[in-house]
N, C-alpha and C. Protein backbone atom coordinates (compact mmCIF):
# COMPACT_ATOMS: atom_id res chain seq x y z
N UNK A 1 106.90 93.82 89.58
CA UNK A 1 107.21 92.87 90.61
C UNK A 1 106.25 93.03 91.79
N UNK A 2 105.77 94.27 92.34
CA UNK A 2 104.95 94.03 93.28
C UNK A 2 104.14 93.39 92.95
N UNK A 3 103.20 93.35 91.85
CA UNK A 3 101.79 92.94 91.56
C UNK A 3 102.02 91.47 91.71
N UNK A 4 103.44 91.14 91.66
CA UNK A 4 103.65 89.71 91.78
C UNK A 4 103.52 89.14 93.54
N UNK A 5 104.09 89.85 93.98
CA UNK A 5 103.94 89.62 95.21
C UNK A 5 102.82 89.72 95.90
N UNK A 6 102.12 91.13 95.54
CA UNK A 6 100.77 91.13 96.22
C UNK A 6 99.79 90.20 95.86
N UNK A 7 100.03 89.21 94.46
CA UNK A 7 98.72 88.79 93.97
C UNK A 7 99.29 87.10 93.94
N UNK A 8 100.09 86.84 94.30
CA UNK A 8 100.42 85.36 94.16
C UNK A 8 100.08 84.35 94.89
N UNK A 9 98.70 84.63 95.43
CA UNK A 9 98.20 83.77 96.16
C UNK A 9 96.87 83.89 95.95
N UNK A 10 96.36 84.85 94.93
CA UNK A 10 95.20 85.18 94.43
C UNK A 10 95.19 84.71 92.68
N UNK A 11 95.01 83.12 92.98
CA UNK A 11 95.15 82.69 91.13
C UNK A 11 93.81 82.81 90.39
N UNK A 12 92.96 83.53 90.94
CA UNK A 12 91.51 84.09 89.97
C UNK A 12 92.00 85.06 89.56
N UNK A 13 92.68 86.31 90.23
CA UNK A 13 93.27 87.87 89.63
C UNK A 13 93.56 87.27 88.49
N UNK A 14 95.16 85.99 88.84
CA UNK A 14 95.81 86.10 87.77
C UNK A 14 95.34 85.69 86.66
N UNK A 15 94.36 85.07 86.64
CA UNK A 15 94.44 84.51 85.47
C UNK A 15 93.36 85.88 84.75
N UNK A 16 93.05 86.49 85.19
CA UNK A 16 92.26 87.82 84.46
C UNK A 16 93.62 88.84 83.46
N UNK A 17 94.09 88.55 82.50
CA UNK A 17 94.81 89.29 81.82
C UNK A 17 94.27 90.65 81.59
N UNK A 18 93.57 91.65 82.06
CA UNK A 18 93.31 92.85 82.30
C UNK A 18 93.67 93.13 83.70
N UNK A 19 93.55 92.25 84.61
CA UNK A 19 94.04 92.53 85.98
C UNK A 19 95.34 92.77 86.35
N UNK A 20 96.33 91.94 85.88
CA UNK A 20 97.62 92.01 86.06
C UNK A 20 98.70 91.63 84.82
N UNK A 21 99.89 92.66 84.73
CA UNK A 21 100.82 92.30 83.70
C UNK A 21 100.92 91.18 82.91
N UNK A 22 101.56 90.58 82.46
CA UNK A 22 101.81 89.29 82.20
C UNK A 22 103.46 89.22 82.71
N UNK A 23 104.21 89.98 82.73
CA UNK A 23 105.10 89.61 83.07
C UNK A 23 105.62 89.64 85.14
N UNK A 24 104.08 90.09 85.72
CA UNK A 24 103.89 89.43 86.66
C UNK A 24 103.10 88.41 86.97
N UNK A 25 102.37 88.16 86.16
CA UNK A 25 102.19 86.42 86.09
C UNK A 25 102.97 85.68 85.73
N UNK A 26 103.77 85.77 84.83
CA UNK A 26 105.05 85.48 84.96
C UNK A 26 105.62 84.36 85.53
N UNK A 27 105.68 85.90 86.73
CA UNK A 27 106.56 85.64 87.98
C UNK A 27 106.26 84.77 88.74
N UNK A 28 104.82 85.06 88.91
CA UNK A 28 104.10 84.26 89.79
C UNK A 28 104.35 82.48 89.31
N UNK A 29 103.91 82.09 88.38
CA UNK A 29 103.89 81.00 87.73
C UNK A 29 105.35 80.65 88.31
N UNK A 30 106.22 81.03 87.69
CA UNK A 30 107.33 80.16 87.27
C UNK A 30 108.17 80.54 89.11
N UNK A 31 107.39 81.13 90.17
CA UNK A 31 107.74 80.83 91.66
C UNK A 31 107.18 79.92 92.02
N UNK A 32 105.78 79.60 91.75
CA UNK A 32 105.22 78.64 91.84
C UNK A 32 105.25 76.71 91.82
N UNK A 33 106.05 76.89 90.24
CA UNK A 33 106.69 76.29 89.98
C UNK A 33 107.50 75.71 90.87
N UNK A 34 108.93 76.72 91.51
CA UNK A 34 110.02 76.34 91.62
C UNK A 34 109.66 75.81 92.94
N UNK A 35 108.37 76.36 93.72
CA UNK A 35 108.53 76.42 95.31
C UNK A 35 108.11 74.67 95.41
N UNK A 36 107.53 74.24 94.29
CA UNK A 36 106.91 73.10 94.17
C UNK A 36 107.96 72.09 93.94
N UNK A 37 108.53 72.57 92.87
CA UNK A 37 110.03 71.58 92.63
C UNK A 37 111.14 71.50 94.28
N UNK A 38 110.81 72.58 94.93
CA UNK A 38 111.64 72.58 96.05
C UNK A 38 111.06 71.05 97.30
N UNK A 39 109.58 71.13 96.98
CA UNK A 39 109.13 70.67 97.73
C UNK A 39 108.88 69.08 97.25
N UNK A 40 109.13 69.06 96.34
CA UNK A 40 109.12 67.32 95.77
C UNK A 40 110.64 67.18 95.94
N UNK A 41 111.74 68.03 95.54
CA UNK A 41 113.20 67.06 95.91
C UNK A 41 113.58 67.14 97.40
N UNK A 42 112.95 67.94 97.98
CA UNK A 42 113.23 68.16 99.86
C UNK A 42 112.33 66.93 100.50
N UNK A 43 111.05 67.10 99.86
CA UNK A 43 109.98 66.39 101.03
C UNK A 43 109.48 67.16 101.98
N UNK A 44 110.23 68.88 101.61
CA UNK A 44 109.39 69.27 103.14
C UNK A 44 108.78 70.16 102.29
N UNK A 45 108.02 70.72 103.42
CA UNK A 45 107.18 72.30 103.65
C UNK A 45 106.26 71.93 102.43
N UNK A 46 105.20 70.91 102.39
CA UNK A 46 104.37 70.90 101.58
C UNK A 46 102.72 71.43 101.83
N UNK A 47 102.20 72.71 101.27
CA UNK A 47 101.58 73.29 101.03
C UNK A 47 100.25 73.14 100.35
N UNK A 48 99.16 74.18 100.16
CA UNK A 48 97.78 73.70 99.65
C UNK A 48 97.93 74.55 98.25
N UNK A 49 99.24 75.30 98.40
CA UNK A 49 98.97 76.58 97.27
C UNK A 49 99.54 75.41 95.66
N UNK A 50 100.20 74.29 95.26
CA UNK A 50 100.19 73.84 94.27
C UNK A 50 99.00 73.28 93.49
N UNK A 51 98.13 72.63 94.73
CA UNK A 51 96.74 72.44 94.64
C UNK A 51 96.46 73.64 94.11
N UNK A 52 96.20 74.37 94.70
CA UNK A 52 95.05 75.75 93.94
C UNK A 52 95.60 76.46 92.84
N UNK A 53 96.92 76.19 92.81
CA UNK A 53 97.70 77.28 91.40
C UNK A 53 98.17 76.56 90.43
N UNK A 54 98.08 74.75 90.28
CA UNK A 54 98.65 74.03 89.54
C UNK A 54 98.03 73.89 88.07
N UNK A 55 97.09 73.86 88.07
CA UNK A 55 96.35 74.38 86.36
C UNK A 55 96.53 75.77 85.92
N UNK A 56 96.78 76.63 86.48
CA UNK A 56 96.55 77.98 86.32
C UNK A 56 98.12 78.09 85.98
N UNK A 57 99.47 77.85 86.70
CA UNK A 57 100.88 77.40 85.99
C UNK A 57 100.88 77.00 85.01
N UNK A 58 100.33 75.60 84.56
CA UNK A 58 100.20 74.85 83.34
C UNK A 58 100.02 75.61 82.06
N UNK A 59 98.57 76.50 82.34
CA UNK A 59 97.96 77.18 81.26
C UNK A 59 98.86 78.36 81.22
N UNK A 60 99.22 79.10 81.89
CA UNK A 60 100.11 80.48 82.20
C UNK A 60 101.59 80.19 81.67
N UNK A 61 102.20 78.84 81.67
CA UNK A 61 103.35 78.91 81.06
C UNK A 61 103.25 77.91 79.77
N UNK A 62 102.47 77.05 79.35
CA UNK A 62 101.82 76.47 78.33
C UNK A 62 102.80 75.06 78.50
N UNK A 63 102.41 74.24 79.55
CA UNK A 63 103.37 73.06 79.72
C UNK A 63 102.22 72.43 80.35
N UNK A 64 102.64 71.17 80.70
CA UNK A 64 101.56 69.83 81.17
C UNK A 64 102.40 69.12 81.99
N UNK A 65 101.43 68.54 82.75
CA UNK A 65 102.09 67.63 83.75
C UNK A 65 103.31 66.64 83.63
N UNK A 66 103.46 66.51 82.30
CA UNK A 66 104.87 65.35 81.82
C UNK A 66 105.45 66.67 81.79
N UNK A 67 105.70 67.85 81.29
CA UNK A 67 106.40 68.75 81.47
C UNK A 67 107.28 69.07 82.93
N UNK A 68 106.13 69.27 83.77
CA UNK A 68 106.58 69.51 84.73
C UNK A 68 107.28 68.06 85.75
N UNK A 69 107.03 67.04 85.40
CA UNK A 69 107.74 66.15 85.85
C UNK A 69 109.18 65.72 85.25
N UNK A 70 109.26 66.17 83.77
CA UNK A 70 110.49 66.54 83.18
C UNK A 70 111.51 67.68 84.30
N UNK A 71 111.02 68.73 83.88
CA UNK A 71 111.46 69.95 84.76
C UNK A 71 112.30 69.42 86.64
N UNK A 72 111.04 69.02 87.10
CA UNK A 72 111.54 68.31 88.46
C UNK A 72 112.91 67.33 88.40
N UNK A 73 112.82 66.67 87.44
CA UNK A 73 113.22 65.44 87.31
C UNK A 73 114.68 66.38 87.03
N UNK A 74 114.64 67.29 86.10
CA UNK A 74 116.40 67.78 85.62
C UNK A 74 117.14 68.03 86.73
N UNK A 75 115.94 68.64 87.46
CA UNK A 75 116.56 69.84 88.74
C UNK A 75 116.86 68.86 89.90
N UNK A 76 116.03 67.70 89.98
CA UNK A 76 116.34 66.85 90.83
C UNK A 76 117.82 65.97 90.69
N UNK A 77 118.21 65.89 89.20
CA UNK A 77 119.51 65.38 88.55
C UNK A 77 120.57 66.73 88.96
N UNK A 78 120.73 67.80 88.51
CA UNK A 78 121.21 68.83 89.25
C UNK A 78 121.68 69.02 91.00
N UNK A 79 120.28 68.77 91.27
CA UNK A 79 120.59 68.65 92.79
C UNK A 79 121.87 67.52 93.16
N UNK A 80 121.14 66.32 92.75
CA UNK A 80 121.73 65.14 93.79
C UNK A 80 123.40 65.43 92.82
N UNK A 81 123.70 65.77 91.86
CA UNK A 81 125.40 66.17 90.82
C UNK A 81 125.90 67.29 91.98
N UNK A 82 125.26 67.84 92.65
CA UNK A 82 125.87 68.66 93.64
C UNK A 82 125.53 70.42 92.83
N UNK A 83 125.43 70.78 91.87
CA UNK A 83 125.19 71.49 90.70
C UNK A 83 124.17 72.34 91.39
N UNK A 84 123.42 72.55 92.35
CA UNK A 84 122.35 73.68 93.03
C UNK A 84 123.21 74.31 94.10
N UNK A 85 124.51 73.85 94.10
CA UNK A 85 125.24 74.23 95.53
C UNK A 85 125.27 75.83 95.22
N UNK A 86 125.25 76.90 96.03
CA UNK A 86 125.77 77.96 96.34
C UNK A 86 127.18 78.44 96.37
């Protein structure tokens, strides 16, 4: 988990599979992910880091852009069902 934290803003490390775990790339990826899904069903706090880490997700979790608009799209159905509540 650290390596996740220290390196998740460094998507050249990650993508070096001698550099870091895979199961902290992982991590990284699929935060990446979510911080992105947060930020398409909110509208806020939109960032440069999907830009720079959004191919490097793709390839790291082996999904494509209809993927990930699938993905958004569930969580966005989730959300508005009330279903993300705490």
């Amino acid at each position: 988990m650290y390596q996740a934290i220290r390196f998740h803003h460094e998507h050249d490390s990650l993508a070096d599979k001698a550099f870091i775990s895979d199961a902290s790339r992982d991590l990284v990826a699929v935060a990446l992910l979510a911080e992105r899904t947060i930020q398409l069903i909110t509208g806020l706090n939109h960032t440069c880091e999907w830009q720079k880490g959004e191919h490097w997700v793709m390839q790291s979790l082996g999904i494509n852009a209809a993927d990930i608009a699938s993905i958004v799209k569930g969580i966005q159905t989730l959300h508005e069902e009330g279903n993300l509540n705490a």
